[in-house]
Each structure stands twice: as structure tokens, then as C-alpha cells.
Protein backbone atom coordinates (compact mmCIF):
# COMPACT_ATOMS: atom_id res chain seq x y z
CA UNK A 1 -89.57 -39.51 19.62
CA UNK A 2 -86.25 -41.42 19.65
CA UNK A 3 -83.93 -41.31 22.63
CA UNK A 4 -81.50 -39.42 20.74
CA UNK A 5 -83.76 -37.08 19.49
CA UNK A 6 -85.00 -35.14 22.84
CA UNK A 7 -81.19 -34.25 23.87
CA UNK A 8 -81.21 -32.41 20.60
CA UNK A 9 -84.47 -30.87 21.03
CA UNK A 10 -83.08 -29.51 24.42
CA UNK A 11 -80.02 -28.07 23.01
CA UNK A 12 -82.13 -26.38 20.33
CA UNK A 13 -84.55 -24.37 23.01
CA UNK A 14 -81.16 -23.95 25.22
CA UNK A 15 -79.56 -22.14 21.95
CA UNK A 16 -82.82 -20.36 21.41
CA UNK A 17 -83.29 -18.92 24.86
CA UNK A 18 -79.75 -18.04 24.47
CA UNK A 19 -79.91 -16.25 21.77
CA UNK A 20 -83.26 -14.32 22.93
CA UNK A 21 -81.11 -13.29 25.72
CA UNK A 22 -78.37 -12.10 24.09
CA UNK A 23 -80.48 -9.99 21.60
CA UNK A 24 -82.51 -8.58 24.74
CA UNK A 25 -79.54 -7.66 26.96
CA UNK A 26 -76.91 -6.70 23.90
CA UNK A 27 -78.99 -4.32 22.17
CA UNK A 28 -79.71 -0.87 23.34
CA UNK A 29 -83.35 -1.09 22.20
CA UNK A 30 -85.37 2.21 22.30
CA UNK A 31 -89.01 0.72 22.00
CA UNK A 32 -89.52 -2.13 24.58
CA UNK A 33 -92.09 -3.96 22.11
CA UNK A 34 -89.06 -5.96 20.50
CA UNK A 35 -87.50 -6.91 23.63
CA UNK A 36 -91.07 -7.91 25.27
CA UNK A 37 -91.67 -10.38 21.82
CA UNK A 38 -87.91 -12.02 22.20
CA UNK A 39 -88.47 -12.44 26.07
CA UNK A 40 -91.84 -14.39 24.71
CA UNK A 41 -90.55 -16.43 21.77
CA UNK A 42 -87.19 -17.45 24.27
CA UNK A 43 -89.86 -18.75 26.98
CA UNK A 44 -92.53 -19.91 24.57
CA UNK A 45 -89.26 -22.49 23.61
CA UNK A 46 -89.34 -23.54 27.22
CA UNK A 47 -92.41 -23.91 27.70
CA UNK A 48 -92.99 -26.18 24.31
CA UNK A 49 -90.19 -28.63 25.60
CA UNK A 50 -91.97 -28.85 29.29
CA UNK A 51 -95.11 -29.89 27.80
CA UNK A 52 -94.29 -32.25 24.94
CA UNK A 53 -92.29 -33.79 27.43
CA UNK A 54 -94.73 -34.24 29.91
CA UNK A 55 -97.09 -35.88 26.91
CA UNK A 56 -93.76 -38.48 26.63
CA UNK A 57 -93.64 -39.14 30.18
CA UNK A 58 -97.40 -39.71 30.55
């Protein structure tokens, strides 16, 4: 990938794990599946970045 693409990658899993949090903490959810599968699509973001970047670096 191009230098200018990985700051934009970054800002995509920041907005994602931003938005996972929002959802999580701005809902009142009764069933704690939903919140459980945001809290693991906002970190599975994360984790994506740390290891393709890792792959770059290596």
C-alpha cells in the first residue's frame, strides 16, 4: 500500500470503533448479544490494522 493510503485506513477503523462505541454506550439495549457483536466488529477493526501493518513493516 501507498503512503497515503494507511493514514486513511487508520481513520477508517478510528471512525469504526467510534461508531461501535457510540451504538454500545447510546443505546439502552435490553439483550446484551448486540452490544457483545459491536464490541467485536469495533475491535476486530483494530486488530485488522495491527496485523496488516505488521505484514508492511516486516
Amino acid at each position: 500500500m501507498g503512503r497515503r493510503t494507511w493514514p486513511r485506513v487508520v481513520l477508517a477503523q478510528a471512525a469504526w470503533a467510534m461508531v461501535c462505541a457510540l451504538l454500545i454506550t447510546q443505546i439502552p439495549w435490553t439483550d446484551r448479544t448486540v452490544p457483545q457483536v459491536l464490541f467485536w466488529a469495533g475491535l476486530l477493526a483494530t486488530v485488522a490494522t495491527i496485523w496488516f501493518d505488521r505484514r508492511k513493516d516486516g
